[in-house]
Protein backbone atom coordinates (compact mmCIF):
# COMPACT_ATOMS: atom_id res chain seq x y z
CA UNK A 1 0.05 171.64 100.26
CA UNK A 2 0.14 171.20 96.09
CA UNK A 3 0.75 173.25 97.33
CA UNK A 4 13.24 175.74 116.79
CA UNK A 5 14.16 178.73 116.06
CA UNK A 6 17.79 176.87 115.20
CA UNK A 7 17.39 177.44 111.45
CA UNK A 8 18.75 174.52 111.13
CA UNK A 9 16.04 176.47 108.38
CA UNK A 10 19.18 176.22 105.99
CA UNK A 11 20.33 173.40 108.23
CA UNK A 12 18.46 173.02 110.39
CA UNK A 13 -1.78 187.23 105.05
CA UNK A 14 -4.39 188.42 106.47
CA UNK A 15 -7.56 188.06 106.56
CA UNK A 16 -9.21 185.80 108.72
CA UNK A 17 -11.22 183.84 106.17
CA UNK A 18 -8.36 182.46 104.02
CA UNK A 19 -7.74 180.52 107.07
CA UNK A 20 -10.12 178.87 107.14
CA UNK A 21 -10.84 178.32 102.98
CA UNK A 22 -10.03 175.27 101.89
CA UNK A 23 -9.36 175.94 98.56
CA UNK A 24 -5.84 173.60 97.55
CA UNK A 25 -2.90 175.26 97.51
CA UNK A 26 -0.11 176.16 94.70
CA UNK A 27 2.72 177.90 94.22
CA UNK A 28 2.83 181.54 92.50
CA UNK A 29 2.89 180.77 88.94
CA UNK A 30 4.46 184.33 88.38
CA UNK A 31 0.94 186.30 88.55
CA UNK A 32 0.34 189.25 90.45
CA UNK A 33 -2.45 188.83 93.45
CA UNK A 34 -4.12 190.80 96.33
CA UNK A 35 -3.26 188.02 99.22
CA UNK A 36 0.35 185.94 98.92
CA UNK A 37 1.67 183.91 101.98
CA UNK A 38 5.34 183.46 102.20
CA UNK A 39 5.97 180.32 104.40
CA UNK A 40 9.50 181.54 105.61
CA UNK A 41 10.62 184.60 106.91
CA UNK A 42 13.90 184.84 109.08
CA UNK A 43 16.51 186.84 110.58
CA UNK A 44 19.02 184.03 112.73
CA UNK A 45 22.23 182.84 113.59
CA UNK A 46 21.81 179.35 112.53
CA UNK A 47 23.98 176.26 111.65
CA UNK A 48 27.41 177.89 110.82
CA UNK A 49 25.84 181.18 109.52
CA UNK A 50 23.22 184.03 110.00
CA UNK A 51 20.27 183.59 108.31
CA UNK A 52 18.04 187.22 106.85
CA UNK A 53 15.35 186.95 104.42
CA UNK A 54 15.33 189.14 100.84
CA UNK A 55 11.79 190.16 100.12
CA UNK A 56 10.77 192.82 97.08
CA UNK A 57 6.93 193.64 96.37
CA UNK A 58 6.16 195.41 93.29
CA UNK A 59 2.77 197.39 92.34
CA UNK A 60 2.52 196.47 88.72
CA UNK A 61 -0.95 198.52 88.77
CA UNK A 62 -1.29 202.48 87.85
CA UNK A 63 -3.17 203.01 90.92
CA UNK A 64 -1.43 203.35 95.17
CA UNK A 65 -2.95 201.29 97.66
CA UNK A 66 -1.15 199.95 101.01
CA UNK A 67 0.24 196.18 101.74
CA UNK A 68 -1.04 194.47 105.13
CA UNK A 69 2.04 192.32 106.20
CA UNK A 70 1.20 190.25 109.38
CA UNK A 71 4.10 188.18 110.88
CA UNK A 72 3.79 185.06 112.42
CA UNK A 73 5.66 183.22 114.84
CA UNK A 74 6.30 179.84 116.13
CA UNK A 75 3.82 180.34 119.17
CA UNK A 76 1.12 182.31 116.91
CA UNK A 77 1.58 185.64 117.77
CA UNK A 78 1.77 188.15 115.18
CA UNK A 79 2.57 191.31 114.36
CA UNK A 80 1.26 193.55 111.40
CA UNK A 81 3.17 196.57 109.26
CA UNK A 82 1.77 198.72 106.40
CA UNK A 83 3.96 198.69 103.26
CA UNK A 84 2.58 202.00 101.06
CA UNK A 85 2.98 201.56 97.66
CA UNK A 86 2.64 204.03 94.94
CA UNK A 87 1.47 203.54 91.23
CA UNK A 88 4.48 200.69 89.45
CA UNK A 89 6.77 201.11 92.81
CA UNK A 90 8.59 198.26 94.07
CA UNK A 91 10.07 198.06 97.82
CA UNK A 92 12.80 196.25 98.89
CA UNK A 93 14.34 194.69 102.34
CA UNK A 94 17.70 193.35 102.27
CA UNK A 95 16.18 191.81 105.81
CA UNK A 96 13.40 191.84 105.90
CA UNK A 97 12.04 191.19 109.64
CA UNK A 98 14.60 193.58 111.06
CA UNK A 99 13.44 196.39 108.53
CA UNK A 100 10.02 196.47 108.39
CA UNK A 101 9.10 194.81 111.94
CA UNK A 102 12.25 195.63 114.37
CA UNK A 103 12.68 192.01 114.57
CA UNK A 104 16.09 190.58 115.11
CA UNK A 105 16.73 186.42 115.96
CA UNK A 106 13.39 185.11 114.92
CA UNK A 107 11.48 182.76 112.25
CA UNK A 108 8.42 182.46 110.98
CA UNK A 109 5.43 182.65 108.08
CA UNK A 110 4.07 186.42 106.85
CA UNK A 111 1.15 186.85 104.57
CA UNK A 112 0.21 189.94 102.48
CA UNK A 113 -2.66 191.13 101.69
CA UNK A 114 -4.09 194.43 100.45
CA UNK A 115 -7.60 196.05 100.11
CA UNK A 116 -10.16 195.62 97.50
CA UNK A 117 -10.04 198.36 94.97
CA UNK A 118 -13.41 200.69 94.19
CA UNK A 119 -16.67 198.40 93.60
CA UNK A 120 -15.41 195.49 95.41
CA UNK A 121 -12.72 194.53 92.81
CA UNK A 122 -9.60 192.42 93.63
CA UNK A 123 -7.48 194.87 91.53
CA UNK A 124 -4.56 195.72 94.35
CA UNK A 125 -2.41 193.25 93.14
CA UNK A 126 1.31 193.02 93.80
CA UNK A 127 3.79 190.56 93.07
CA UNK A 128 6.31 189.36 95.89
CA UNK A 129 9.99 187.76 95.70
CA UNK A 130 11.93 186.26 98.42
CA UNK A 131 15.18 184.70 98.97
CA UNK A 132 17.26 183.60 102.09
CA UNK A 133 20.38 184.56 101.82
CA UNK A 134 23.17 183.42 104.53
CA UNK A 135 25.70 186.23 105.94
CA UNK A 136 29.53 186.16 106.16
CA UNK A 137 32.10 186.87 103.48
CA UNK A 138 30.25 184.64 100.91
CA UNK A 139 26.41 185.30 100.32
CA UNK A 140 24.26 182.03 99.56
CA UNK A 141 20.95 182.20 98.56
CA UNK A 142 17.75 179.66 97.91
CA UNK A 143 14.07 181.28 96.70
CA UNK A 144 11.17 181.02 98.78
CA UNK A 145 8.32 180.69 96.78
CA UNK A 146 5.16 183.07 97.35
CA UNK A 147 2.00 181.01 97.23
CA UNK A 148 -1.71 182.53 96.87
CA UNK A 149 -3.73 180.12 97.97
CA UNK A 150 -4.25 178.75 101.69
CA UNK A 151 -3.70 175.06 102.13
CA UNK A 152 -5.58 172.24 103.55
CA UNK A 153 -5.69 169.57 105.52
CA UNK A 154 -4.88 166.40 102.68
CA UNK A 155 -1.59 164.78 102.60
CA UNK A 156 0.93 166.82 101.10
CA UNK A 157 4.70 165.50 99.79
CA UNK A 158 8.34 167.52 99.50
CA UNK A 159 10.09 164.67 97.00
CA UNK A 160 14.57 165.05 97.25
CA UNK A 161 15.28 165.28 100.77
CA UNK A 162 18.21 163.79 101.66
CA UNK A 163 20.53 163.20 104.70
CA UNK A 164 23.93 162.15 104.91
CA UNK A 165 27.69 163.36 105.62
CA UNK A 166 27.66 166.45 103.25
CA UNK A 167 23.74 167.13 103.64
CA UNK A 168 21.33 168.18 106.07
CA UNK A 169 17.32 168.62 105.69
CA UNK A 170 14.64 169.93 107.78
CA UNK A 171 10.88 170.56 107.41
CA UNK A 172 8.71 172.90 108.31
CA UNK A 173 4.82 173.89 108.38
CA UNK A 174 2.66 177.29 108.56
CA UNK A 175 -0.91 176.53 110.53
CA UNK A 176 -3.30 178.05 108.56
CA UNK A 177 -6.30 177.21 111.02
CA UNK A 178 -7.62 178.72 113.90
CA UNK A 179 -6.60 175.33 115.84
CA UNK A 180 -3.63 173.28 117.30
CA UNK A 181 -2.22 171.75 114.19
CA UNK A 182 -0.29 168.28 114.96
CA UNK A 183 1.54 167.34 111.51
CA UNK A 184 2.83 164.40 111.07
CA UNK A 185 6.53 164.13 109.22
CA UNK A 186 7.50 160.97 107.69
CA UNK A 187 10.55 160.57 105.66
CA UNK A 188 10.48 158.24 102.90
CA UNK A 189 13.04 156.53 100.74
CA UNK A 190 13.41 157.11 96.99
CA UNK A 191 10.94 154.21 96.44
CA UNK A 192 8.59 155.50 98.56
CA UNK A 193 7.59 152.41 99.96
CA UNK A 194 9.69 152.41 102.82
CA UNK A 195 9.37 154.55 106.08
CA UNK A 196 12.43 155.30 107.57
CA UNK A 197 11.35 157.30 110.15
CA UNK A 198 9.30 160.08 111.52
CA UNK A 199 8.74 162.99 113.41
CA UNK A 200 5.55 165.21 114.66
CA UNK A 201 5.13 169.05 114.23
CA UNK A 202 2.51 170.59 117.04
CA UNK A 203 1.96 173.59 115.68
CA UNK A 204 -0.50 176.31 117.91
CA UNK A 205 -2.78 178.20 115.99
CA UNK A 206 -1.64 181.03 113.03
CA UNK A 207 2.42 179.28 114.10
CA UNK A 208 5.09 178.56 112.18
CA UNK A 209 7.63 175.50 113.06
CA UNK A 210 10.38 173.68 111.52
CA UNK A 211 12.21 170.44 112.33
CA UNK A 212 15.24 168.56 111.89
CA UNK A 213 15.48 165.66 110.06
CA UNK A 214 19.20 164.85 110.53
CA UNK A 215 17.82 161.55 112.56
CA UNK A 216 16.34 159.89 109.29
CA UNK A 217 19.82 159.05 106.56
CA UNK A 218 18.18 158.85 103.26
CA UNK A 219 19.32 159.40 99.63
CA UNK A 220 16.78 161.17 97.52
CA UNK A 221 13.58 161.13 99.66
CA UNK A 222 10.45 162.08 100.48
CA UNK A 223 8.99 163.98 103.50
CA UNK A 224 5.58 163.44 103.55
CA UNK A 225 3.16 165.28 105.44
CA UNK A 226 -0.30 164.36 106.91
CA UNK A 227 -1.38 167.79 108.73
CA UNK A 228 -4.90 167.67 111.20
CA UNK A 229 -5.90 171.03 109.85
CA UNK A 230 -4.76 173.26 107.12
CA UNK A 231 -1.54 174.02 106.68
CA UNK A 232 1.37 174.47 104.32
CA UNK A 233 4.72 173.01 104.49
CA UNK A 234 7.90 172.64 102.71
CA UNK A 235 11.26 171.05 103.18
CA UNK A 236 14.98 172.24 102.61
CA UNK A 237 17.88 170.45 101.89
CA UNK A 238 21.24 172.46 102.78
CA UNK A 239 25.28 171.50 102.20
CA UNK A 240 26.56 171.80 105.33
CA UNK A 241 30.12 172.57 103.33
CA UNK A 242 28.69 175.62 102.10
CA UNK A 243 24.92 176.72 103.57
CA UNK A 244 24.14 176.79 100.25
CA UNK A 245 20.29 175.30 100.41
CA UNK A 246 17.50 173.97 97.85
CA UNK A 247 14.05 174.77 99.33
CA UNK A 248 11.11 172.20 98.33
CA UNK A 249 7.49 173.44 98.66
CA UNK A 250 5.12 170.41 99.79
CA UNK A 251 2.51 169.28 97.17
CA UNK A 252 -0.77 168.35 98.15
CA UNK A 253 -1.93 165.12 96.43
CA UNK A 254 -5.60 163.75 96.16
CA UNK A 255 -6.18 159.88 95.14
């Protein structure tokens, strides 16, 4: 936080302890780690396109180790692949879910994480990119950010959302915890002292979900988030002209 399946997401890792860390949240800052949670994964039709997500991971170290990749869902039920890499190899999935998990007409959150190296040493590092790209004759694409650290349960905000004619936004949240997650949505105007509506996320535990927000016309606002448990969330704002989308990752703030 400074860190359904209609995706609507352009229109619309693990071990068990990061769960339940609450260590605040931020984006990769373009360092390589041993544990990196991507909080959008999907293969879909959605809104006037398919939807497949683009995901490289690259072993910038001179020793091979494997890659635990554990797929999450919007009910919490996962599923885990090995990704092998050797010594400064990089992998590649043009889609990702369908490639390395047989998945086909699903959403959700994956995290990666890999073993410690010899003496207890967080030296398996890799270094993940991911895009979603829409299908058809012209390819759009918007980068989903790989974050490191697990999120919490403070009020988090995803600032230039906005809702009208030619745009469409939605909002979405990976439960971190081990518990039912309820996260409350509101939308905010570009002030941000007005509510113009809002909009609840019940998330089960380890699941993914993502709203619409087409109900709440704003110009430039703010989906704010107020999770019961950890969690990370983000927002996207998509032309509906095109598909093309701009994908905001929530920020926690603490007064």
């Amino acid at each position: 936080m400074k860190k359904l399946l209609s995706l609507t997401i352009l229109a619309l890792a693990v071990s068990a302890p990061m769960f339940a860390q609450h260590t605040p949240r931020v984006a990769n800052e373009g360092f390589a780690s041993d544990f990196q949670t991507l909080p959008v994964v999907t293969t879909v039709q959605g809104v006037g396109s398919t939807f497949q997500s683009y995901v490289s991971i690259f072993n910038p170290t001179s020793s091979a180790y494997s890659v635990t990749a554990t797929f999450y869902d919007n009910t919490g039920t996962s599923k885990t692949a090995q990704i092998n890499l050797a010594a400064g190899q990089v992998k590649t999935y043009d889609n990702f879910l369908t490639e390395l998990f047989g998945l086909s007409n699903t959403a959700g959150s994956v995290t990666f994480s890999s073993p410690n190296s010899t003496g207890g040493q967080h030296n398996n590092r890799f270094i993940i990119d991911s895009e979603i790209w829409t299908g058809g004759g012209t390819r759009y694409g918007q980068s989903i950010p790989a974050l490191e650290f697990a999120g919490t349960s403070s009020r988090s905000f995803a600032p230039g959302i906005s809702v009208d004619s030619s745009r469409r936004s939605n909002a979405g949240c990976f439960n971190q915890s081990d518990s039912t997650n309820t996260v409350k949505i509101s939308v905010l105007d570009s002030t941000g002292q007005t509510t113009v509506g809002s909009t609840t996320l019940t998330l089960a535990p380890h699941a993914w979900g993502q709203t619409s927000l087409s109900a709440f016309v704003v110009t430039n606002g703010i989906a704010q988030f107020d999770p019961s448990d950890n969690a990370v969330c983000y927002a996207v704002v998509v032309l509906n002209a095109t598909n093309d989308g701009r994908f905001i990752t929530s920020s926690e703030y603490q007064p």
